[in-house]
N, C-alpha and C. Protein backbone atom coordinates (compact mmCIF):
# COMPACT_ATOMS: atom_id res chain seq x y z
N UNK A 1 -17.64 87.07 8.16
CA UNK A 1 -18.35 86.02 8.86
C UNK A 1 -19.68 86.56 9.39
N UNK A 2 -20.56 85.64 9.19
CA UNK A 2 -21.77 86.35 9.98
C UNK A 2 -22.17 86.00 11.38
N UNK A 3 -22.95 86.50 12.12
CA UNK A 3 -22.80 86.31 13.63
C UNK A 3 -23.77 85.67 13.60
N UNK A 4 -23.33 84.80 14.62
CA UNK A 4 -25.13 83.68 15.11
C UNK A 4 -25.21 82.29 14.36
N UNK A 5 -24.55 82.03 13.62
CA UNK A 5 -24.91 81.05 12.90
C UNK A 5 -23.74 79.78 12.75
N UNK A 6 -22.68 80.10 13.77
CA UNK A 6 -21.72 79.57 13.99
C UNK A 6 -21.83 78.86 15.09
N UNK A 7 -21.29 77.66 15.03
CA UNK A 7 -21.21 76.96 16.97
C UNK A 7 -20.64 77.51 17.84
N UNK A 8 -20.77 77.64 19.25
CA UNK A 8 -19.58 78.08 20.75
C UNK A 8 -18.50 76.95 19.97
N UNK A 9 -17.61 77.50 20.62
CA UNK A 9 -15.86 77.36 20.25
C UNK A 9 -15.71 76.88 22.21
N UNK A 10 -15.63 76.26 22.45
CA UNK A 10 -15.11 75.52 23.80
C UNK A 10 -13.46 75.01 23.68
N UNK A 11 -12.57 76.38 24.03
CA UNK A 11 -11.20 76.12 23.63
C UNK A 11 -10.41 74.93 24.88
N UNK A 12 -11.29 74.65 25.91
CA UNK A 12 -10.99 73.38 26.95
C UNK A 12 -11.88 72.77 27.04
N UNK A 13 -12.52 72.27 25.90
CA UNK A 13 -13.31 71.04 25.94
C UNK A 13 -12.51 69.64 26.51
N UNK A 14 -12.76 68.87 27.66
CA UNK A 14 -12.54 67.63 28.02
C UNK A 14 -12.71 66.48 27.05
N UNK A 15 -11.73 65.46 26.90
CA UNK A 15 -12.15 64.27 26.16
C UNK A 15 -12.04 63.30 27.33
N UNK A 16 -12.68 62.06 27.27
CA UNK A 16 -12.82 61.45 27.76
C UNK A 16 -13.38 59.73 27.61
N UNK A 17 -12.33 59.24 27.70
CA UNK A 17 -12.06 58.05 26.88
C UNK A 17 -12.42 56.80 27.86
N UNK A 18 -12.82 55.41 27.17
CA UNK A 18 -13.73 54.18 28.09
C UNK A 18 -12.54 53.58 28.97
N UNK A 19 -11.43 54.11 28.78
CA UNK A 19 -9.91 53.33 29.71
C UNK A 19 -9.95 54.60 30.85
N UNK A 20 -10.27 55.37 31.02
CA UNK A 20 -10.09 56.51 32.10
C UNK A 20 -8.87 57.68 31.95
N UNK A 21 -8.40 57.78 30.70
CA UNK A 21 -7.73 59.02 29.68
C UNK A 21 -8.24 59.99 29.93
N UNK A 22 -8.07 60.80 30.54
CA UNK A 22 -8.90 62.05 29.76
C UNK A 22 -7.45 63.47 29.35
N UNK A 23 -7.96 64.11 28.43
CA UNK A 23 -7.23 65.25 28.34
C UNK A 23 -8.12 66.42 27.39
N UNK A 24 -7.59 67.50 27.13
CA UNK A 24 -8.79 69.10 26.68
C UNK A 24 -7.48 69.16 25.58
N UNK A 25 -8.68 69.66 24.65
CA UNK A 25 -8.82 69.75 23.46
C UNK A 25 -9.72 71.01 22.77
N UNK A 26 -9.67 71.51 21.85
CA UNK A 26 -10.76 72.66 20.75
C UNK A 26 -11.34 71.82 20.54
N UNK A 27 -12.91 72.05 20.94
CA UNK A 27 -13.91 71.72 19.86
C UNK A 27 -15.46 72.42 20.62
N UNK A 28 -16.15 72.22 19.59
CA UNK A 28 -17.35 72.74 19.67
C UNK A 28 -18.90 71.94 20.95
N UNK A 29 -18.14 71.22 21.15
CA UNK A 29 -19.13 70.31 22.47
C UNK A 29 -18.35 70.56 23.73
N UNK A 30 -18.70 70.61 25.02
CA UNK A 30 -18.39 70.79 26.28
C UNK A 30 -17.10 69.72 26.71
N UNK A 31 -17.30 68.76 25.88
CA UNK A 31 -17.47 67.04 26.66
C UNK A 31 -17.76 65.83 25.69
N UNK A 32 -16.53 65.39 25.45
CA UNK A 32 -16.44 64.36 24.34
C UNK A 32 -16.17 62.94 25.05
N UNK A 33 -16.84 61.93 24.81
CA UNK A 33 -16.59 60.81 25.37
C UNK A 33 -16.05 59.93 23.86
N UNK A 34 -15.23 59.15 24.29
CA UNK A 34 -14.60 57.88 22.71
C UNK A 34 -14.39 56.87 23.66
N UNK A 35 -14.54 55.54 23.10
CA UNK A 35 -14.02 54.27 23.35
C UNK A 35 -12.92 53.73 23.20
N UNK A 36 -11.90 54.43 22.43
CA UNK A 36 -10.45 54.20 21.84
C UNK A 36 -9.59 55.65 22.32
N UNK A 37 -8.55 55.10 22.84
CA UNK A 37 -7.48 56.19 22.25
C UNK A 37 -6.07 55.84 22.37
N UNK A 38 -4.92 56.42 22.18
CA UNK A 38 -4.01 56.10 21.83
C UNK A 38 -3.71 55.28 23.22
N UNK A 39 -3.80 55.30 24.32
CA UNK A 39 -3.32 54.58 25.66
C UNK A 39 -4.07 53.64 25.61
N UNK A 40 -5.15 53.37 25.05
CA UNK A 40 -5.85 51.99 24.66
C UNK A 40 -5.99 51.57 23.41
N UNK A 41 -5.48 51.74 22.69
CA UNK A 41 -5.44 51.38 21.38
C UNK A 41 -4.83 50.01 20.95
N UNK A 42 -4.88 48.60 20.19
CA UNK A 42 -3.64 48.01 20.31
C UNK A 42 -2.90 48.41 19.22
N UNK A 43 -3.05 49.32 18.56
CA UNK A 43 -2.06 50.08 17.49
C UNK A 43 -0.48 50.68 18.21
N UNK A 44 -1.45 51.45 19.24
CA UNK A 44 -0.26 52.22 19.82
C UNK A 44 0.21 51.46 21.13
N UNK A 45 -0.25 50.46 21.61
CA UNK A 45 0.26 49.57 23.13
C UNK A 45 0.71 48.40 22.23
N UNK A 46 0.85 48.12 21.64
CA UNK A 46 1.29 46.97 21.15
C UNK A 46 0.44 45.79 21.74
N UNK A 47 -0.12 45.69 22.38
CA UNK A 47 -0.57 44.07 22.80
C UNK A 47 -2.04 43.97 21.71
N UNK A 48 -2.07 42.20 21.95
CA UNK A 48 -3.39 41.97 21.02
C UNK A 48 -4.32 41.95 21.46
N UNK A 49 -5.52 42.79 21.76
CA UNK A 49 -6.48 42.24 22.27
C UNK A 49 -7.82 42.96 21.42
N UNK A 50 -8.67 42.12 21.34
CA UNK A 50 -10.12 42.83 20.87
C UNK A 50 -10.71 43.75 21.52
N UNK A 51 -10.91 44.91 20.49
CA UNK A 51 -11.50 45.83 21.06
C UNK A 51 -12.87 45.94 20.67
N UNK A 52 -14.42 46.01 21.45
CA UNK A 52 -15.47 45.53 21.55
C UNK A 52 -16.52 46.62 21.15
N UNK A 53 -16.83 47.21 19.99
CA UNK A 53 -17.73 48.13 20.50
C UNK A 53 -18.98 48.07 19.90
N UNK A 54 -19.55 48.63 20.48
CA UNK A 54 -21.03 48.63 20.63
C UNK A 54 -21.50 46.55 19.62
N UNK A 55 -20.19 45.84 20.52
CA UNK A 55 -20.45 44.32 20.55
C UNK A 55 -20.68 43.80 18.79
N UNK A 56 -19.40 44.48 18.21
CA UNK A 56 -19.68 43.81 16.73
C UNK A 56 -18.81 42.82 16.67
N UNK A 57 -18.27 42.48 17.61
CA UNK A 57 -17.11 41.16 17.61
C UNK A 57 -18.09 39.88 17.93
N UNK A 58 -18.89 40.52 18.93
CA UNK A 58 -20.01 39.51 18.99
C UNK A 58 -20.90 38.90 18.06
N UNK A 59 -21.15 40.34 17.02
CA UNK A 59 -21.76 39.85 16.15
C UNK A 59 -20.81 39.18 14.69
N UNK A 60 -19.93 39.37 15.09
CA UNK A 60 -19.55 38.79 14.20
C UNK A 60 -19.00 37.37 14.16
N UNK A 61 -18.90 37.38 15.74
CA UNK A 61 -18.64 35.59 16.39
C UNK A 61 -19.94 34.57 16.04
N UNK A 62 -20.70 34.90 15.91
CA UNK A 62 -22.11 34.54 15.83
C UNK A 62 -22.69 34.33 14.29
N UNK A 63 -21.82 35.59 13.69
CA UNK A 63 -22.20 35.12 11.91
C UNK A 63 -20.98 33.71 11.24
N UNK A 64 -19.83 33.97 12.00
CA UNK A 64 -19.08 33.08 11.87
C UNK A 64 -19.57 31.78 12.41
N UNK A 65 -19.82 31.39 13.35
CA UNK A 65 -20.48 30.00 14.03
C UNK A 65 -22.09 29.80 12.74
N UNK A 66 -22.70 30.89 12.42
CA UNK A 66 -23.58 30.57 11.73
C UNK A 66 -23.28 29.73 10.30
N UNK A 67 -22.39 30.48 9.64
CA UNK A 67 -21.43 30.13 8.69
C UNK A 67 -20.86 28.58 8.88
N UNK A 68 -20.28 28.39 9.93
CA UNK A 68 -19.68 27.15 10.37
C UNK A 68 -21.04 26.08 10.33
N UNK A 69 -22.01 26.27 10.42
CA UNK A 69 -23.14 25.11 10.92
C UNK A 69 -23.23 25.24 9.57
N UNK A 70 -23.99 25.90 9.08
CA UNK A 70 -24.23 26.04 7.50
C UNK A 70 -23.12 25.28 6.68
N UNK A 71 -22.16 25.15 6.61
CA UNK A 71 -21.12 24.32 6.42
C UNK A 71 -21.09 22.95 6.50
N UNK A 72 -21.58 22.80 7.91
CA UNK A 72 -21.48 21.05 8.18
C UNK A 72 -23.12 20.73 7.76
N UNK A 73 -24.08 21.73 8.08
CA UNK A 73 -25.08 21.39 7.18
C UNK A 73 -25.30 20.87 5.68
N UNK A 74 -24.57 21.98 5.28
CA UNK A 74 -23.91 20.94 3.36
C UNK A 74 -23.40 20.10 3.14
N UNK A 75 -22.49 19.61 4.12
CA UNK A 75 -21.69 18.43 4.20
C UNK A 75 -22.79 17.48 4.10
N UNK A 76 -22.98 17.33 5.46
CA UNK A 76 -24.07 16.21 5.89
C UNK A 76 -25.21 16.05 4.76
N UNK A 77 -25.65 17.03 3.84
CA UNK A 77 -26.92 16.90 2.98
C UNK A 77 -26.01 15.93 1.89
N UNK A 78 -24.83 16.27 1.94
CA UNK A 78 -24.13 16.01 0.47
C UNK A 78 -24.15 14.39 0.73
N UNK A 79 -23.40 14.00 2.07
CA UNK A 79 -23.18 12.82 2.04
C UNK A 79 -24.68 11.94 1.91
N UNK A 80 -25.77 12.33 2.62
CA UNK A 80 -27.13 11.89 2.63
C UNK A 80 -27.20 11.49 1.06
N UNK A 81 -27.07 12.63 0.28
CA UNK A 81 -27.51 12.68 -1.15
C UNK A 81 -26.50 11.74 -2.19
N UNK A 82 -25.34 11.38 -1.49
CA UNK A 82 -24.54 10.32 -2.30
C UNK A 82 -24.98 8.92 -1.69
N UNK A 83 -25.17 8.65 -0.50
CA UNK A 83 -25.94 7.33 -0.23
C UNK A 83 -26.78 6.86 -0.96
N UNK A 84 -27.84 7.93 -1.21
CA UNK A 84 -29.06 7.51 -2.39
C UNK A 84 -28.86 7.36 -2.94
N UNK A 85 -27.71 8.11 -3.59
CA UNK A 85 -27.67 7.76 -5.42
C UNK A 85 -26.83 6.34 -5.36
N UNK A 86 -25.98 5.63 -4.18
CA UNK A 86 -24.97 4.52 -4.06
C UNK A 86 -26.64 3.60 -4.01
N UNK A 87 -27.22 4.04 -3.16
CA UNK A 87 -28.39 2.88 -3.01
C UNK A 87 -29.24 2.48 -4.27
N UNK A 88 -29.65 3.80 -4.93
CA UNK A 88 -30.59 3.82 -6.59
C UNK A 88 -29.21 2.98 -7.26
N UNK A 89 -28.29 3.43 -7.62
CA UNK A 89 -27.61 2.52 -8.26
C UNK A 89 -27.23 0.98 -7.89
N UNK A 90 -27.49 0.73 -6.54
CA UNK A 90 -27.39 -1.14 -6.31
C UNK A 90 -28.56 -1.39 -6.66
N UNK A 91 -29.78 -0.53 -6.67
CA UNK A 91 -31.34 -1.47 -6.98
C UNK A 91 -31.48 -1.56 -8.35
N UNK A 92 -30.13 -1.05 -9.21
CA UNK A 92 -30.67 -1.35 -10.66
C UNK A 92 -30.86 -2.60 -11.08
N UNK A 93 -31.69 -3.14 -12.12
CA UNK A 93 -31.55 -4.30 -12.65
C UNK A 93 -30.15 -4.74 -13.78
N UNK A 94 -30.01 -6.06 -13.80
CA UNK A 94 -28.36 -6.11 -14.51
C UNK A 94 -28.70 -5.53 -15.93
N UNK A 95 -29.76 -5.51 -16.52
CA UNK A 95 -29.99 -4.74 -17.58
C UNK A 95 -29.12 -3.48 -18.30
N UNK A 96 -29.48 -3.09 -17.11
CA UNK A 96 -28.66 -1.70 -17.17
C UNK A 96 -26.92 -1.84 -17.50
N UNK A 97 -26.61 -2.91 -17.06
CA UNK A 97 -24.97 -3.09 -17.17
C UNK A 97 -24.63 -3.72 -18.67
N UNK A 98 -25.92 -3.62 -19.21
CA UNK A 98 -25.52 -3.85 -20.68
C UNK A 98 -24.59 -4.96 -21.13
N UNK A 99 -25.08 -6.45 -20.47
CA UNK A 99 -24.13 -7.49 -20.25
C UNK A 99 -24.68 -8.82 -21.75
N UNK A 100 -23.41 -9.36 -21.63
CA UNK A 100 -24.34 -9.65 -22.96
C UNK A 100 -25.13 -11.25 -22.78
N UNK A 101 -25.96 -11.54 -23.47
CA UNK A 101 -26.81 -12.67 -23.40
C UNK A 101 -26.92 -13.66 -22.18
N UNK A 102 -25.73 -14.37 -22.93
CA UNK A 102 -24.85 -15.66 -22.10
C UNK A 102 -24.97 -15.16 -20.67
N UNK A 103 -24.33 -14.21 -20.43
CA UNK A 103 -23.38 -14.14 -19.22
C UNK A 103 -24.96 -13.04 -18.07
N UNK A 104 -25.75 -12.85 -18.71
CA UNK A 104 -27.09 -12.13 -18.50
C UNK A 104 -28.02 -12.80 -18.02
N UNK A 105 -27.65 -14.51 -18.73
CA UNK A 105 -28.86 -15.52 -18.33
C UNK A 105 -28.28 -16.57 -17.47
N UNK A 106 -26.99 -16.54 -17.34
CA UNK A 106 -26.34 -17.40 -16.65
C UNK A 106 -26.80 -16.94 -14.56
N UNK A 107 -26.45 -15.18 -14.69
CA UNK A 107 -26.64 -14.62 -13.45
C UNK A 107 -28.12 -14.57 -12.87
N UNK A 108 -29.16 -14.41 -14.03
CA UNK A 108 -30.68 -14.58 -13.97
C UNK A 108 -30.59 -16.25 -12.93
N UNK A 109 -29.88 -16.91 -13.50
CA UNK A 109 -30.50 -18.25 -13.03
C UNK A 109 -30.13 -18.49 -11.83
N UNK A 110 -29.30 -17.45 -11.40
CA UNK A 110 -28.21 -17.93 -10.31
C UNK A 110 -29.14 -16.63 -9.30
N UNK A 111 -30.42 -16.06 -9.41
CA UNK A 111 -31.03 -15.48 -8.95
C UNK A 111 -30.40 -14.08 -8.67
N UNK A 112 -29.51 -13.65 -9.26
CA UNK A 112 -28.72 -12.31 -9.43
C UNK A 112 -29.12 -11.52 -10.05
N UNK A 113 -30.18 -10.88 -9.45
CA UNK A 113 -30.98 -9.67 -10.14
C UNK A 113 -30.60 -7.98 -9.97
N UNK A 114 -29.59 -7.72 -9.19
CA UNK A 114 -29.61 -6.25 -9.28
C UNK A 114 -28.50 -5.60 -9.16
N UNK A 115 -27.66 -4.83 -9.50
CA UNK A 115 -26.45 -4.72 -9.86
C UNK A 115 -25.72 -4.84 -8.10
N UNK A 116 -26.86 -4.50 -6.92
CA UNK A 116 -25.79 -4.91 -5.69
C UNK A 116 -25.45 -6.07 -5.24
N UNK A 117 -27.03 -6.92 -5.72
CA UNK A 117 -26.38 -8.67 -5.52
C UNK A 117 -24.87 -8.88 -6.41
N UNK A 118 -24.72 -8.61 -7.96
CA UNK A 118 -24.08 -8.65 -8.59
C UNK A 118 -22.56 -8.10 -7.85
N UNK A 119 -22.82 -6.98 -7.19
CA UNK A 119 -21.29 -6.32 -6.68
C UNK A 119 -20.91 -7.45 -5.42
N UNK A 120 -22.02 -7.76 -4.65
CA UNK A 120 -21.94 -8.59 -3.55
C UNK A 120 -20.82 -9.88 -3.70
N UNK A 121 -22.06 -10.38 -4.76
CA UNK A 121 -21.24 -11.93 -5.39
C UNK A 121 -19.39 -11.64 -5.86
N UNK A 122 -19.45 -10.66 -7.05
CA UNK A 122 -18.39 -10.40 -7.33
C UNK A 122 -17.18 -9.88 -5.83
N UNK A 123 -17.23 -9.01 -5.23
CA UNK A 123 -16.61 -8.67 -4.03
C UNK A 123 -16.08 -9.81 -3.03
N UNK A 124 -16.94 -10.29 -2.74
CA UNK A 124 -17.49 -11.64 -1.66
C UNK A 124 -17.20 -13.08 -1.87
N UNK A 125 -17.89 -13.74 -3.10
CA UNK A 125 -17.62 -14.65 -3.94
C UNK A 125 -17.66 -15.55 -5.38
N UNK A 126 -16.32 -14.84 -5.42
CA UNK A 126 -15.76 -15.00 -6.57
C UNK A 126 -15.72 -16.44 -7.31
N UNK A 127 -15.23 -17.29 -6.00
CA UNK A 127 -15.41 -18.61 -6.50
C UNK A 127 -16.68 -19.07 -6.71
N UNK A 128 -17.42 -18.47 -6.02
CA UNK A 128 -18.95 -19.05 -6.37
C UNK A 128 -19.18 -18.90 -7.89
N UNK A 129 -19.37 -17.43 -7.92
CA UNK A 129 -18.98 -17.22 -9.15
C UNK A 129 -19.07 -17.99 -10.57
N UNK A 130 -17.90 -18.46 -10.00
CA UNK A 130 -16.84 -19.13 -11.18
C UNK A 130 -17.52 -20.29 -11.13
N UNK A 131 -18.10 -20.66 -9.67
CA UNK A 131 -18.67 -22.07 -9.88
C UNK A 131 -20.02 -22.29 -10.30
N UNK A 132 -20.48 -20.97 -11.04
CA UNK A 132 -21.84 -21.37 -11.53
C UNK A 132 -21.51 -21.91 -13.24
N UNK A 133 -22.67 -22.62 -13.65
CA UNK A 133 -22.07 -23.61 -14.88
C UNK A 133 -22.21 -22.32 -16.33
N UNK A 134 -20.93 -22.87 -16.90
CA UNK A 134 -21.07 -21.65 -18.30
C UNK A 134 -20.44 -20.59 -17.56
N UNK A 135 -20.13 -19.96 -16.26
CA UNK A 135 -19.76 -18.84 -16.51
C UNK A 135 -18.06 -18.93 -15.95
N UNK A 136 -17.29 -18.01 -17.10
CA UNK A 136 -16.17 -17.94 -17.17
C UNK A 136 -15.21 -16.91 -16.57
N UNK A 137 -13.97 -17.23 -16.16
CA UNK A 137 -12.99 -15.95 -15.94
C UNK A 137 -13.29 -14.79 -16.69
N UNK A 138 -13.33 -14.93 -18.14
CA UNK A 138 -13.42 -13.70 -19.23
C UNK A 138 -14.61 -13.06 -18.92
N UNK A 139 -15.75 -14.23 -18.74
CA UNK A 139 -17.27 -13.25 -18.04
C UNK A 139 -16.88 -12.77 -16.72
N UNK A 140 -16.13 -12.94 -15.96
CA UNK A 140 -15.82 -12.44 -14.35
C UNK A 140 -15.03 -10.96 -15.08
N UNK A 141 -14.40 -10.85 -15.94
CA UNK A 141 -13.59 -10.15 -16.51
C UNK A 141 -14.73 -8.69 -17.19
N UNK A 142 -15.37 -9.47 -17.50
CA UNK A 142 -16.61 -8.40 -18.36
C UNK A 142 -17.40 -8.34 -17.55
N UNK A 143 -17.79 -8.59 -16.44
CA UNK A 143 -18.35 -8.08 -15.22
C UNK A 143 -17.87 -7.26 -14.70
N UNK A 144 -16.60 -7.14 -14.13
CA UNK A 144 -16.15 -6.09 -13.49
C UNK A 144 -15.56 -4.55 -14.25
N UNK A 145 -15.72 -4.97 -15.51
CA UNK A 145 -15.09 -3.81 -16.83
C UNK A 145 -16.88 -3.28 -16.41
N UNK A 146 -17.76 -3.87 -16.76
CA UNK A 146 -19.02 -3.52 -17.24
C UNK A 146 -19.53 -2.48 -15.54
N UNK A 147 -19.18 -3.26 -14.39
CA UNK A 147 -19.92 -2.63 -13.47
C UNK A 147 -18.69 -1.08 -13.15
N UNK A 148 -17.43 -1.40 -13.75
CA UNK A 148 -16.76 -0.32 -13.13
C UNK A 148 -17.09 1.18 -14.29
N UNK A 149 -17.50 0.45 -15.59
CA UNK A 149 -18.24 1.60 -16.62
C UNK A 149 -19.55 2.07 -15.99
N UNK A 150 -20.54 1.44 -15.09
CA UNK A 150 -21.68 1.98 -15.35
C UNK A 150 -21.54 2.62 -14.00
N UNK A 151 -20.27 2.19 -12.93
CA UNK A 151 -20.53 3.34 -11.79
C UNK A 151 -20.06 4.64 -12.17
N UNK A 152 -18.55 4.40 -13.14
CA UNK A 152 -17.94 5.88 -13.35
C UNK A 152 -19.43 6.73 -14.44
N UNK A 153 -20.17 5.99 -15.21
CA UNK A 153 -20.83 6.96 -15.80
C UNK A 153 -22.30 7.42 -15.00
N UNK A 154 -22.78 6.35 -14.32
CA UNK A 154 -23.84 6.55 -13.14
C UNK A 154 -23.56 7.50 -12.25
N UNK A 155 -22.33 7.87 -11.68
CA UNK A 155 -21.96 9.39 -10.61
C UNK A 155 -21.47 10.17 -11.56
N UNK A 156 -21.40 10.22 -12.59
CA UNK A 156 -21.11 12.15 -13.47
C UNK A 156 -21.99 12.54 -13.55
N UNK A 157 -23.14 11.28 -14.17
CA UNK A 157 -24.67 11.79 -14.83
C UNK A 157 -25.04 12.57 -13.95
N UNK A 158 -24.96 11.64 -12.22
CA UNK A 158 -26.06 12.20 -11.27
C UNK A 158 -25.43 13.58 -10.65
């Protein structure tokens, strides 16, 4: 071994722990301070409690709550962003529902221009409906086939 280049050997070095523990030990420092030890530990006491150090529970309470907002933040954008697309899809014109002639010019006349008047009438009134001239059960029938095709394919697209 060579001399000098080794640490002091402090064979009653003190430890000294954040619960008020202390006991001596070998080691090379005078004076050891720790935040844990076995009389505070909940390994070795059995009870549950958080142990805090240098406040990463804090930080980690804080990335979690961040996490959590960020969360209801997506939510809330999501639902925003399905309204629009519920709203763009009532302002379509019946065009779009790919309806045929008859039953196209019958709703034109009856001033039913956009697929939400169209859901309105249908939902609401039915008998009206029925009571406009020329239009039939089977067209009430191909109305509701036609608008329930263009919502299921109108929300995959979008």
């Amino acid at each position: 071994m060579k001399k000098g280049i080794h640490p002091q050997y402090y064979p009653n070095a003190q430890v000294i722990c954040s619960c008020g523990n202390t006991w001596t030990t070998g080691s090379t420092q005078p004076v050891i301070r720790t935040d844990v030890c076995s009389a505070c530990h909940p390994f070795f006491t059995g009870e549950q409690r958080i142990v805090d150090t240098a406040g990463q529970v804090d930080r980690f309470m804080k990335r979690l709550d961040r996490y959590g907002s960020h969360q209801a933040d997506a939510a809330k954008r999501q639902t925003e962003l399905q309204k629009k697309q519920e709203q763009r899809f009532l302002k379509q014109q019946l065009a779009a529902l790919d309806l045929n002639s008859q039953t196209a010019q019958i709703l034109n006349d009856a001033n039913i221009i956009s697929v939400g008047d169209l859901i309105k009438k249908v939902e609401k009134d039915r008998a009206g409906l029925l009571a406009l001239e020329g239009f039939t059960p089977k067209a009430l029938e191909e109305v509701q086939a036609k608008l329930a095709e263009a919502r299921a394919t109108y929300f995959v697209e979008a």
